[in-house]
C-alpha atoms as a PDB file:
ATOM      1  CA  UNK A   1       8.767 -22.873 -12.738  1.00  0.00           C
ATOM      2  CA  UNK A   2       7.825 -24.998  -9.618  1.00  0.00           C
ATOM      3  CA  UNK A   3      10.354 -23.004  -7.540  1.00  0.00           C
ATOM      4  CA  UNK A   4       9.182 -19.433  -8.915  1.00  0.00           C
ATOM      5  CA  UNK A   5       5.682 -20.380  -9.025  1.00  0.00           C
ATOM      6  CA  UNK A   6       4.625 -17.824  -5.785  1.00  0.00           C
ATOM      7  CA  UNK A   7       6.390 -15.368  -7.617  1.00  0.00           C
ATOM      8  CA  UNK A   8       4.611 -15.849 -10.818  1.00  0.00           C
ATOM      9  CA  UNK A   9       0.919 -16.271  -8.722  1.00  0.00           C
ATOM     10  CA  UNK A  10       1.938 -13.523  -7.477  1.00  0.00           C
ATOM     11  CA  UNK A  11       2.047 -11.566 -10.958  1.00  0.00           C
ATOM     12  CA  UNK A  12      -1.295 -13.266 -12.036  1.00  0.00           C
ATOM     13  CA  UNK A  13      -2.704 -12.097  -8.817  1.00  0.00           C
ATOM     14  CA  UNK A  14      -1.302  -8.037  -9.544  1.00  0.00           C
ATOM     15  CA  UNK A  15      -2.136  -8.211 -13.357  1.00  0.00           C
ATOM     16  CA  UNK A  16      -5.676  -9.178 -12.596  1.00  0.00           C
ATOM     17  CA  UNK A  17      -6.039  -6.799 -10.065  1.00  0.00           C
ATOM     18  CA  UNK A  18      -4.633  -3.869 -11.837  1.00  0.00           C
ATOM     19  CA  UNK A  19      -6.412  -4.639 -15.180  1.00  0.00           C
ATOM     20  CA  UNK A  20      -9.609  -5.085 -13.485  1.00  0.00           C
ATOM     21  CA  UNK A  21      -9.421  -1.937 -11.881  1.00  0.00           C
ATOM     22  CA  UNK A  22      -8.279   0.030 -14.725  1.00  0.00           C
ATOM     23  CA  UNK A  23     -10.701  -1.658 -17.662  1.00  0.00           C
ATOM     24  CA  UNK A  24     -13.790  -0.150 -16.007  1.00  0.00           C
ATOM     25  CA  UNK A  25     -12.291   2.964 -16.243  1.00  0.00           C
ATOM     26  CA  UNK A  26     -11.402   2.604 -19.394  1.00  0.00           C
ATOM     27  CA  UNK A  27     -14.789   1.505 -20.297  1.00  0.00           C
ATOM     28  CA  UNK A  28     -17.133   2.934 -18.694  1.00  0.00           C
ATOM     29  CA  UNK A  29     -16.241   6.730 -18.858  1.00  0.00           C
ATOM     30  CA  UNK A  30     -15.240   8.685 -22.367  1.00  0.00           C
ATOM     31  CA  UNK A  31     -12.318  11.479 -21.084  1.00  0.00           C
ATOM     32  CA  UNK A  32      -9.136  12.316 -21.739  1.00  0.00           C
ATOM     33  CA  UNK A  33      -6.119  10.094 -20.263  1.00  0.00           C
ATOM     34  CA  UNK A  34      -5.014  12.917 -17.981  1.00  0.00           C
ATOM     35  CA  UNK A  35      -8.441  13.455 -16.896  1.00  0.00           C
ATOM     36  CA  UNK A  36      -8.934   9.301 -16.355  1.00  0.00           C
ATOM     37  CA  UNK A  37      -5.638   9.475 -13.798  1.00  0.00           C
ATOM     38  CA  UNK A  38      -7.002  12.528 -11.523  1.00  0.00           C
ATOM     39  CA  UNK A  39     -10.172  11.087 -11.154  1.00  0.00           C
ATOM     40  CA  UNK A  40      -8.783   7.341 -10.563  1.00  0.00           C
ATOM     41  CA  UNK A  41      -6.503   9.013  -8.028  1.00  0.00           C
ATOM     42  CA  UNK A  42      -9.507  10.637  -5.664  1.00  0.00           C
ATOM     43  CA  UNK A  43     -10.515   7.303  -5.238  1.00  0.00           C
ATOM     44  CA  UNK A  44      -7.357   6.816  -3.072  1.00  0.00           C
ATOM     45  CA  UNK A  45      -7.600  10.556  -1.546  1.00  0.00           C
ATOM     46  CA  UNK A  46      -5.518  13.535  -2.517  1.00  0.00           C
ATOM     47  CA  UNK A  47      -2.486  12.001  -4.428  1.00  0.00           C
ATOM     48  CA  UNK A  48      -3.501  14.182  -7.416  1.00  0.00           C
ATOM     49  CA  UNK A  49      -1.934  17.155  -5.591  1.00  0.00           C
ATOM     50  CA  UNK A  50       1.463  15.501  -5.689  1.00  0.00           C
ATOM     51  CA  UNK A  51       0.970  15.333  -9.276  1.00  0.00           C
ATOM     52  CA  UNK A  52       2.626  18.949  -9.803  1.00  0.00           C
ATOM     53  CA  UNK A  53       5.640  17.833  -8.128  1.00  0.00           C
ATOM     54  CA  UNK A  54       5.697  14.574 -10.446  1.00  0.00           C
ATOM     55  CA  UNK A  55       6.619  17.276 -13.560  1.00  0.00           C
ATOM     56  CA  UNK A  56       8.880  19.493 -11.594  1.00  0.00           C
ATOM     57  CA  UNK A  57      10.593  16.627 -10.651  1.00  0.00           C
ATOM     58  CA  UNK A  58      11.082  14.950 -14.668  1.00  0.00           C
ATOM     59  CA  UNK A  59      12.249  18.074 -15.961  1.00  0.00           C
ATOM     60  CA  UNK A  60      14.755  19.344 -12.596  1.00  0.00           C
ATOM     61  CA  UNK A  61      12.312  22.250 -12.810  1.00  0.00           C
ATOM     62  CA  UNK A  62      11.293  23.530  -9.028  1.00  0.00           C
ATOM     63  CA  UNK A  63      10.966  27.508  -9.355  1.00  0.00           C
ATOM     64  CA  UNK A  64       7.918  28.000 -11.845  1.00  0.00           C
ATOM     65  CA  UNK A  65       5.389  31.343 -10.546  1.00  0.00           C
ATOM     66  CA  UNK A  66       3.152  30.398 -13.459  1.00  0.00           C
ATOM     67  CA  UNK A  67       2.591  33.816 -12.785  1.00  0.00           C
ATOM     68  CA  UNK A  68       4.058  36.632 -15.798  1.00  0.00           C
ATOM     69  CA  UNK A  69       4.366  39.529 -13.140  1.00  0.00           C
ATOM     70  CA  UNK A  70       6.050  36.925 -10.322  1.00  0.00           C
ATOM     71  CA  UNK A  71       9.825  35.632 -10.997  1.00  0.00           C
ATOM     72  CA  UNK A  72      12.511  35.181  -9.235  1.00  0.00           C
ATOM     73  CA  UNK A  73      11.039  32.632  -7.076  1.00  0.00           C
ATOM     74  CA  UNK A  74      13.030  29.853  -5.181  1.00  0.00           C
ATOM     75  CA  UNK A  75      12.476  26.572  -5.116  1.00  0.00           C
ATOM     76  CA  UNK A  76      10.033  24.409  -3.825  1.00  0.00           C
ATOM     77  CA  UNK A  77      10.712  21.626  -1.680  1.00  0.00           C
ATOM     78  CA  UNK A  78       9.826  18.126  -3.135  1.00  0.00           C
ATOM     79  CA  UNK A  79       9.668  14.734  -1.205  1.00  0.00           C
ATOM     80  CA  UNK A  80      11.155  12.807  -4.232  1.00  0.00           C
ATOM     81  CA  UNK A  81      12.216  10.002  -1.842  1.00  0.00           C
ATOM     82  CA  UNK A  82       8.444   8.989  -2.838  1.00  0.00           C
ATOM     83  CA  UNK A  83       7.886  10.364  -5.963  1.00  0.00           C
ATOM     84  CA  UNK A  84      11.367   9.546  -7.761  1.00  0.00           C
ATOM     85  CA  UNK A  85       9.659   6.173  -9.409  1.00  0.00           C
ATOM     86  CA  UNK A  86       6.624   8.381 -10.557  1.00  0.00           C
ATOM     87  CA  UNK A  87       9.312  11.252 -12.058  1.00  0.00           C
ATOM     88  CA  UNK A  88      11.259   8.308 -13.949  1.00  0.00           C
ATOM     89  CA  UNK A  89       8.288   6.259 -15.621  1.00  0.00           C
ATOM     90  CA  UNK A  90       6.733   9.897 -16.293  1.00  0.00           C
ATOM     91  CA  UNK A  91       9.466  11.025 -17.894  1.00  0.00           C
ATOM     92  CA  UNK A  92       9.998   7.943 -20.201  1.00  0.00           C
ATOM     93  CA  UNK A  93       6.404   7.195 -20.843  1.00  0.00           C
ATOM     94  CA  UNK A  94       4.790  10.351 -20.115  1.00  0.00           C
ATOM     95  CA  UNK A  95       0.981  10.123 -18.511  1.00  0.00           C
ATOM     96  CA  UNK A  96       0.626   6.089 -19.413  1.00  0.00           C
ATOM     97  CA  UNK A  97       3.761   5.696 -16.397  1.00  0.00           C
ATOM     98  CA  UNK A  98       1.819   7.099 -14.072  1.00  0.00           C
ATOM     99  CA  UNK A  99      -0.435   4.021 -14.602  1.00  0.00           C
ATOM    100  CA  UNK A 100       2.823   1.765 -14.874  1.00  0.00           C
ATOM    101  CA  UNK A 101       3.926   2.436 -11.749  1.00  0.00           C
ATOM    102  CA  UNK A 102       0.238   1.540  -9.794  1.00  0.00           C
ATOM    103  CA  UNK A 103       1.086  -2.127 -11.141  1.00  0.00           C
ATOM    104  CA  UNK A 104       5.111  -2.020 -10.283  1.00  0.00           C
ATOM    105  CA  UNK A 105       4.020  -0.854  -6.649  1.00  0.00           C
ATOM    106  CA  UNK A 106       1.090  -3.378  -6.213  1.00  0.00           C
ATOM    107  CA  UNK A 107       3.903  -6.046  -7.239  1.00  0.00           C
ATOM    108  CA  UNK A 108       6.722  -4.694  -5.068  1.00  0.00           C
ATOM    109  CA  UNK A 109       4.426  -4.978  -1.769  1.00  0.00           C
ATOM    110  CA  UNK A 110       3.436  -8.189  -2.511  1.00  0.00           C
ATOM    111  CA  UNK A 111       6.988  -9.313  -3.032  1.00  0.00           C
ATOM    112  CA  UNK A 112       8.243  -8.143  -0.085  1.00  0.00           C
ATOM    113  CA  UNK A 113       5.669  -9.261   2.313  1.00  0.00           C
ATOM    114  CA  UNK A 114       6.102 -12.146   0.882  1.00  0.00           C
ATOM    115  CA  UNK A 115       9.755 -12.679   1.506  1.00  0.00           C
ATOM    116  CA  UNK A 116       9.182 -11.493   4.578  1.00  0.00           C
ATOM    117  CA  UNK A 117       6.772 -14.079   5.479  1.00  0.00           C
ATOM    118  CA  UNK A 118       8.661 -16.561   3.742  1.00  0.00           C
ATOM    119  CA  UNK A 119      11.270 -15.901   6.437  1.00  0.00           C
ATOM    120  CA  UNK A 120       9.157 -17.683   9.220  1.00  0.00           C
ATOM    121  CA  UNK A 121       6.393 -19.700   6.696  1.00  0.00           C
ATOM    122  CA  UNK A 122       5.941 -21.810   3.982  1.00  0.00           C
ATOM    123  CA  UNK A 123       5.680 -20.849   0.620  1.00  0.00           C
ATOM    124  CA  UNK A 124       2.014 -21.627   0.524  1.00  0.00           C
ATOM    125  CA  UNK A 125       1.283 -19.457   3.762  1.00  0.00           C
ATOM    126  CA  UNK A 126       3.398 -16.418   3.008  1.00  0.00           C
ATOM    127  CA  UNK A 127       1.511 -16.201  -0.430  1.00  0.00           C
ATOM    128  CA  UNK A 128      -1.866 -15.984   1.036  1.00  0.00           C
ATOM    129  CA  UNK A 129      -0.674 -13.643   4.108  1.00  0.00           C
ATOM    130  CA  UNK A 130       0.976 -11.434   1.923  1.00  0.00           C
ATOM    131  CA  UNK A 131      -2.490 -11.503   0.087  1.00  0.00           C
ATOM    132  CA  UNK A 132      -4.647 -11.000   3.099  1.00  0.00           C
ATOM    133  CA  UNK A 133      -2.133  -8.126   3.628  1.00  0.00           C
ATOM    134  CA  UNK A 134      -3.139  -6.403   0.600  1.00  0.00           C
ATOM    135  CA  UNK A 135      -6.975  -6.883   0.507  1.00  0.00           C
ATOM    136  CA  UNK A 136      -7.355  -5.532   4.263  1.00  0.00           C
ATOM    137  CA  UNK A 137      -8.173  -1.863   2.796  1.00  0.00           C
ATOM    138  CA  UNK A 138      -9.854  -3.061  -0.297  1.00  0.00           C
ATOM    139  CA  UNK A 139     -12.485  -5.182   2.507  1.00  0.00           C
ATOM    140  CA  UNK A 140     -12.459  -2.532   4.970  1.00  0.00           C
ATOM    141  CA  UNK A 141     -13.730  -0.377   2.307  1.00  0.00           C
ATOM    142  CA  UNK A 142     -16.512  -3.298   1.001  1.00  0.00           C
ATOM    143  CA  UNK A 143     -17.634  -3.410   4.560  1.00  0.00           C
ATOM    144  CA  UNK A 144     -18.122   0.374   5.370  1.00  0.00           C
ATOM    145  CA  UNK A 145     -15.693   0.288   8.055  1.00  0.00           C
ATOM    146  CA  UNK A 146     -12.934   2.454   6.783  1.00  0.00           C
ATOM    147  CA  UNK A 147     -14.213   6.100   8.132  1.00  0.00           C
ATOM    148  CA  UNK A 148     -14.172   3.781  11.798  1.00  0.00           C
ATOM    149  CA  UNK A 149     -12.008   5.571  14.138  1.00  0.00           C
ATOM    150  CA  UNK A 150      -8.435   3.472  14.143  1.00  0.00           C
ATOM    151  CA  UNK A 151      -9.501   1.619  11.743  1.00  0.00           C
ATOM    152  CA  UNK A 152      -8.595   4.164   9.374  1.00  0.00           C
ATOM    153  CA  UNK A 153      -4.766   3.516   9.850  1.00  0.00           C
ATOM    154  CA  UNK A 154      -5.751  -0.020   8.208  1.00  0.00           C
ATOM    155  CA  UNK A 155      -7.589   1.514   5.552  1.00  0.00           C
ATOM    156  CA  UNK A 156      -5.452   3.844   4.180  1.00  0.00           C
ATOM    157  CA  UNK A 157      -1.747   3.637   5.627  1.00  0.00           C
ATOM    158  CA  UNK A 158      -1.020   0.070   4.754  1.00  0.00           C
ATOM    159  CA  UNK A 159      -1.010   0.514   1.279  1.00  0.00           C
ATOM    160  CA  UNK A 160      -3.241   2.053  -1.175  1.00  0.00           C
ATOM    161  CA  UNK A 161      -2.435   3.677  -4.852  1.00  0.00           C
ATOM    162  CA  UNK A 162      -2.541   7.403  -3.440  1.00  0.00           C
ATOM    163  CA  UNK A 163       0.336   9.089  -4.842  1.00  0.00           C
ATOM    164  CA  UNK A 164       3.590   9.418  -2.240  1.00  0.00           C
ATOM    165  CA  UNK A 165       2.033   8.271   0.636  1.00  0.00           C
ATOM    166  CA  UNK A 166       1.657   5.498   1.161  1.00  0.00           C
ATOM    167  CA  UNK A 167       2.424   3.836  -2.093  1.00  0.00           C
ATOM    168  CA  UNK A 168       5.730   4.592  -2.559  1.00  0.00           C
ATOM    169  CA  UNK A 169       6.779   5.608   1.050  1.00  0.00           C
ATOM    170  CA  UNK A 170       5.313   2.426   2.772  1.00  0.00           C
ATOM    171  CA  UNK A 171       7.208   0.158  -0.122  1.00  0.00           C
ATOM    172  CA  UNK A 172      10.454   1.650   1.054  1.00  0.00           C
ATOM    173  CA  UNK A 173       9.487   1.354   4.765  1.00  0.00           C
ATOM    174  CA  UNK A 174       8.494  -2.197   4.150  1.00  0.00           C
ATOM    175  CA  UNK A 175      11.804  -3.310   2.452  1.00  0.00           C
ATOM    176  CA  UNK A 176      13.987  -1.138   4.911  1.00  0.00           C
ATOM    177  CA  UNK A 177      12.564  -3.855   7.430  1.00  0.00           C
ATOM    178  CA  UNK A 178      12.819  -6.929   5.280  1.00  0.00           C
ATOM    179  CA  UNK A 179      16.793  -5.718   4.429  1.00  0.00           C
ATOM    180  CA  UNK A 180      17.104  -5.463   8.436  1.00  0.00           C
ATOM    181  CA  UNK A 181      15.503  -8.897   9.095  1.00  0.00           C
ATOM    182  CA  UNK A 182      17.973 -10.000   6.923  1.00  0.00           C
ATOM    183  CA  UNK A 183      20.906  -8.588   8.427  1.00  0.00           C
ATOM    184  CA  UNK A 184      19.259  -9.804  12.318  1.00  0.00           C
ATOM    185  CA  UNK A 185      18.571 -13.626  11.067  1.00  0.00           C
ATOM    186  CA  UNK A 186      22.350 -13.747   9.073  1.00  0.00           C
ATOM    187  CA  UNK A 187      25.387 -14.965  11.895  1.00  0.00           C
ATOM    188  CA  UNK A 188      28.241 -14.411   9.910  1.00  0.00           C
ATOM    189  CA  UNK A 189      27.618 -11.807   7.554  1.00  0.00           C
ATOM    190  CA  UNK A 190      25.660  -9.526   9.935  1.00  0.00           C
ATOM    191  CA  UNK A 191      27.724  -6.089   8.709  1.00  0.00           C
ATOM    192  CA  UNK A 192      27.818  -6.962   5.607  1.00  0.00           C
ATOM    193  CA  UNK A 193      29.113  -3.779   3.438  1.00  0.00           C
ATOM    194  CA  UNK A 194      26.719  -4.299   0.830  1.00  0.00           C
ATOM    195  CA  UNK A 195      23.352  -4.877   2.736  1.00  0.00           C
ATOM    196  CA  UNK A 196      24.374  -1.533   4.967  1.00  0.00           C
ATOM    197  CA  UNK A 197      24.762   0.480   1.847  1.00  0.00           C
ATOM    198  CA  UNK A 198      21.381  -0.161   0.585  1.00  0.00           C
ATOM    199  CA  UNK A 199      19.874   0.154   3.890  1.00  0.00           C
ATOM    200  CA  UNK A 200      21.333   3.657   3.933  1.00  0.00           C
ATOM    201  CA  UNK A 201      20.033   4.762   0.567  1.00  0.00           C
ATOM    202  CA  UNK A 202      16.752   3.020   1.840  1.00  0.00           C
ATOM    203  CA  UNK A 203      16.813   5.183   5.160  1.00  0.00           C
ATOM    204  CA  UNK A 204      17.696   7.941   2.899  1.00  0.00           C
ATOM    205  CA  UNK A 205      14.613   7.940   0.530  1.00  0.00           C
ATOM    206  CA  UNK A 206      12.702   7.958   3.439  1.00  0.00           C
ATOM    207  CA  UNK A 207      13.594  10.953   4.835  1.00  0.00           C
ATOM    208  CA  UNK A 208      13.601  12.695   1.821  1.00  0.00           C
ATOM    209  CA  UNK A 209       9.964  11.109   1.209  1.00  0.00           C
ATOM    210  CA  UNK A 210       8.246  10.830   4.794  1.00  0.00           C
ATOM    211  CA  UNK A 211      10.521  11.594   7.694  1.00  0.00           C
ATOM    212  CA  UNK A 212       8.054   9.689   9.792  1.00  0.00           C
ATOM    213  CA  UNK A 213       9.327   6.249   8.712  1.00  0.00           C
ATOM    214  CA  UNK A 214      12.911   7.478   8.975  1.00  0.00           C
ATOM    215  CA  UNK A 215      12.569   8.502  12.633  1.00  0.00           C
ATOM    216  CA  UNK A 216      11.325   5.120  13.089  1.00  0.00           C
ATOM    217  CA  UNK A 217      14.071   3.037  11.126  1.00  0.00           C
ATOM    218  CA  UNK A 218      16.309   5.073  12.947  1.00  0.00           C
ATOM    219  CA  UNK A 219      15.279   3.786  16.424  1.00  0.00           C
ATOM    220  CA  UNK A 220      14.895   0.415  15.038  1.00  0.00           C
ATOM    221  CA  UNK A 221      18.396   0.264  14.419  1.00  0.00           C
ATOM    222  CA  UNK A 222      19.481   1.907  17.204  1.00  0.00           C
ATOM    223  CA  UNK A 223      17.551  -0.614  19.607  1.00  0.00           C
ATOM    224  CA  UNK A 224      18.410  -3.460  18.145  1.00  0.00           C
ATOM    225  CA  UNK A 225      22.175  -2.804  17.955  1.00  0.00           C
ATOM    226  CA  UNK A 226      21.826  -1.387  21.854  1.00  0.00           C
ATOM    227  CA  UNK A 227      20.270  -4.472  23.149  1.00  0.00           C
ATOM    228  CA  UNK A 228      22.054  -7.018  20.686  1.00  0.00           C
ATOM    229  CA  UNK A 229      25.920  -5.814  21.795  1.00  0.00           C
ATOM    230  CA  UNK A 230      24.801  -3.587  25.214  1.00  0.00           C
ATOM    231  CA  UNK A 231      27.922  -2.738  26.772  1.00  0.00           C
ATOM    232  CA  UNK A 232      29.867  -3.589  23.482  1.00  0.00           C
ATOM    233  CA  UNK A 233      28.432  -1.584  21.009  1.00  0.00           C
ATOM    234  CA  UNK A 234      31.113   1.348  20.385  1.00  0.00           C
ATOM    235  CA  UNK A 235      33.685  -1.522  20.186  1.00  0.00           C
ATOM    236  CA  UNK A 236      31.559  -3.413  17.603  1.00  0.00           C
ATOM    237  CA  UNK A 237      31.018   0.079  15.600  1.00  0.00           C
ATOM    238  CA  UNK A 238      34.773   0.643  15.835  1.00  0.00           C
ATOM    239  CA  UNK A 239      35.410  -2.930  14.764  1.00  0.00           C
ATOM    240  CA  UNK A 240      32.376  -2.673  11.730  1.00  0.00           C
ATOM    241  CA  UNK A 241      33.362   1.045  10.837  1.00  0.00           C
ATOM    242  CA  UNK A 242      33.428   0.037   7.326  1.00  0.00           C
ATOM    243  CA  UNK A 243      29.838  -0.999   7.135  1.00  0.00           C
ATOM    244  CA  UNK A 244      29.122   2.221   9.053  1.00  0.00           C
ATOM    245  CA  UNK A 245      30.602   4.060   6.716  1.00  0.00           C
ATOM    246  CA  UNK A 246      28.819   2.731   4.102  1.00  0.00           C
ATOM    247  CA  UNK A 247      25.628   3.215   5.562  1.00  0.00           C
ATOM    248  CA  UNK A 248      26.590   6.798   6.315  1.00  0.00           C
ATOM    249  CA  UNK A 249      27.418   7.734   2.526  1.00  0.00           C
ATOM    250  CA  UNK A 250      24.577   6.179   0.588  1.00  0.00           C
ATOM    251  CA  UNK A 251      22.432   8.190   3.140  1.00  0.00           C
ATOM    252  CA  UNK A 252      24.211  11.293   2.446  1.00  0.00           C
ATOM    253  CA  UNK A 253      24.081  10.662  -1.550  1.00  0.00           C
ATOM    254  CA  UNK A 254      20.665  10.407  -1.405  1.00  0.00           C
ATOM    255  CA  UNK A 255      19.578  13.157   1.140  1.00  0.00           C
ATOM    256  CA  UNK A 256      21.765  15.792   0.650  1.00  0.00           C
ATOM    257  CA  UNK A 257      20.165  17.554  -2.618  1.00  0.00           C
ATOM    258  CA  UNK A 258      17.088  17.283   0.004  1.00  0.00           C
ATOM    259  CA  UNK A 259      18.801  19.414   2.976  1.00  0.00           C
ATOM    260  CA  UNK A 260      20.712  21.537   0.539  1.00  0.00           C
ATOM    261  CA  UNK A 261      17.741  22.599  -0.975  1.00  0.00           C
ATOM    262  CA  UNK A 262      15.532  23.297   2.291  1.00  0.00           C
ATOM    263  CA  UNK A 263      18.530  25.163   4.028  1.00  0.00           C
ATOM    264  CA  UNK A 264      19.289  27.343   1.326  1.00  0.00           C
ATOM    265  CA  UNK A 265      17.074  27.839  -2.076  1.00  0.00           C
ATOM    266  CA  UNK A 266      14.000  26.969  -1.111  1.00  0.00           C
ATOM    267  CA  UNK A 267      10.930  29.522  -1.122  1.00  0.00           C
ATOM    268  CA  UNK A 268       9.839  30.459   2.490  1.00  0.00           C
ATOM    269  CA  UNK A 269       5.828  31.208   1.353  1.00  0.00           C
ATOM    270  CA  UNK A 270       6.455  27.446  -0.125  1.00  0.00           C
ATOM    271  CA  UNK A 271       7.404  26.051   3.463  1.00  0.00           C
ATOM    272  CA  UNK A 272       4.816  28.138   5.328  1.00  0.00           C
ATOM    273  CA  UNK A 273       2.031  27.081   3.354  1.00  0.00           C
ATOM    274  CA  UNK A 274       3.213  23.407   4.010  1.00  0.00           C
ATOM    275  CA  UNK A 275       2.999  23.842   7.647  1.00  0.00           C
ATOM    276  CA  UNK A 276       6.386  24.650   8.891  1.00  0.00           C
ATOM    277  CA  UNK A 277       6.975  26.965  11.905  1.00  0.00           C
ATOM    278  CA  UNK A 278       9.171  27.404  14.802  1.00  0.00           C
ATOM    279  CA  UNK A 279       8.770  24.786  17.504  1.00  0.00           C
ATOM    280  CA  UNK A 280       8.589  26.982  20.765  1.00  0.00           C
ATOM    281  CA  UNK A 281       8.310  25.632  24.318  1.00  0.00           C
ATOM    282  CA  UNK A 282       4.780  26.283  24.570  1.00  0.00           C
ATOM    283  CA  UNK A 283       3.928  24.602  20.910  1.00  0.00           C
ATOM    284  CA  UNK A 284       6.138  21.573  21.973  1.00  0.00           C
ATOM    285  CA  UNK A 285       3.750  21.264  25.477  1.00  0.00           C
ATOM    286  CA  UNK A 286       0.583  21.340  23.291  1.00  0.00           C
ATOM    287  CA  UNK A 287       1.933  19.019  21.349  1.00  0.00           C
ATOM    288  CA  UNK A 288       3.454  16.430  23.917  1.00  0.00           C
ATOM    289  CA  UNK A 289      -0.352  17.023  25.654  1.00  0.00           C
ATOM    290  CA  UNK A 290      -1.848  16.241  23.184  1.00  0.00           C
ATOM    291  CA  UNK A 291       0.083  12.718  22.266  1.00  0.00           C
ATOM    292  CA  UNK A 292      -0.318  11.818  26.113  1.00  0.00           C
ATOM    293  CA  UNK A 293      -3.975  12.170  26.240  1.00  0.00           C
ATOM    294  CA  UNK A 294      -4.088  10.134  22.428  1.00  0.00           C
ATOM    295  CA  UNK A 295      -1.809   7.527  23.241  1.00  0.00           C
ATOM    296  CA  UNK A 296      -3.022   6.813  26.834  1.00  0.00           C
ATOM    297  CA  UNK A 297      -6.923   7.082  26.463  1.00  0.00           C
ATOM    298  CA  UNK A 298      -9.029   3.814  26.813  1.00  0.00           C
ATOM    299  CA  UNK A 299     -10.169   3.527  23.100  1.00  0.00           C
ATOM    300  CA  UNK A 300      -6.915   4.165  21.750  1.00  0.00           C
ATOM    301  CA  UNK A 301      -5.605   1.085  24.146  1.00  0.00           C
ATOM    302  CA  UNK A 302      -8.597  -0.973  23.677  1.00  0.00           C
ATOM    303  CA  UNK A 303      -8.277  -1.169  20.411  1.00  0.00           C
ATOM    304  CA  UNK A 304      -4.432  -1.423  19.939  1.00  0.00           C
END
């Protein structure tokens, strides 16, 4: 018990948290369960839209018109890298999982920012970060500050409830970097089969869920292994080709219903309405313009 006991504070801490929030609802406003979720949801921005996908995704459904005079329809393209855990506890205990999985996410980051702390810090000190962690949006939302320019990433891309992003996507994120800190602190066991297999299905989910986080783990990797073995790095991949290979297939297993899908039996109107177009020369300018001038303005460096 002594040994666990961050662990179990740790489950006090997301119980009372997640009843708390949930009992007012419960008791203050007379509606319907399915009602209760969609407006619980606005309070953490437009996750309710995802919901959709949620039910395509529990019954392997993706080509409904809802429309009698429109069929034939393709699919739709649906980040389940993010929405998987939401599909599953849906599935099994139909609207009442979509609360379940609020309390297995609010547990999960706490858990992992904890071990990650726990790395460097005590026990007692990894706890409470991991703690601070978590209540940053909850204050910066107390205090009025979370409509502050930059101080909007803190407020809502942290970690907050809204459905795929960031609940689910910044979990993964977060334990693709504690499973790498784990591989960069071990000396022996550094390509270790097992621990690249699960980073790969981790990388994997990611770029099925938000891409964003993938491009990132992606150059993480890359960087480290550059400036770790330098000159020696396609002997050390030759030499660790195993571990490579692992990595390699879990990715695949995971992301290749993804790229199937989007290459060939997905709807077009589907992928137009969600924003995606040709990158020409002149779009890539505007857009590498418009990162310079973001990135390299005085407020943007003052406050980072």
């Amino acid at each position: 018990m002594l040994k666990n006991k961050p662990i179990l504070l740790i489950f006090f801490f997301s119980s009372a948290y997640f009843l708390f929030t949930w009992a007012f609802s419960f008791y203050l406003y007379e509606e319907d369960l399915l009602s209760k979720i969609i407006h619980e949801s606005t309070l953490h921005g437009d996750g309710a839209n995802y919901f959709p996908f949620i039910k395509y995704l529990s019954t392997l459904n993706f080509n409904n018109s809802f429309d009698p005079f429109v069929s034939g329809l393709k699919n739709v393209a649906i980040p389940y890298g993010s929405l998987f855990m939401h599909a599953i506890f849906y599935k099994l205990f139909g609207l009442y999982g979509l609360i379940i999985v609020n309390y297995i996410a609010i547990v999960l980051f706490l858990i992992i920012f904890y071990k990650i702390f726990n790395l460097y810090f005590s026990q007692n000190t990894s706890l409470i970060a991991s703690l601070i962690l978590f209540t940053i949006p909850i204050s910066l939302n107390l205090l009025s500050l979370d409509n502050v320019k930059y101080l909007q990433v803190l407020s809502s891309d942290i970690f907050t409830l809204r459905t795929h992003r960031p609940i689910f996507s910044s979990i993964i994120f977060y334990l693709f970097i504690y499973m790498f800190l784990l591989i960069e602190r071990s000396k022996k066991k550094i390509f270790s089969k097992k621990l690249f297999f699960l980073l790969g299905i981790l990388f994997g989910l990611s770029f099925v869920g938000f891409y964003y986080f993938a491009v990132i783990e992606f150059l993480f990797l890359s960087l480290f292994f550059l400036y770790k073995y330098k000159n020696n790095i396609f002997l050390i991949i030759n030499k660790n080709k195993i571990a490579f290979i692992y990595f390699i297939l879990s990715f695949l297993i995971i992301s290749l219903p993804f790229i199937i899908n989007n290459f060939f039996f997905v709807e077009q109107d589907f992928l137009l309405r969600n924003s995606v177009f040709e990158l020409t020369a002149n779009k890539k300018f505007i857009l590498i313009r418009y990162y310079i001038n973001k990135y390299f303005s005085l407020k943007f460096l003052f406050i980072i």
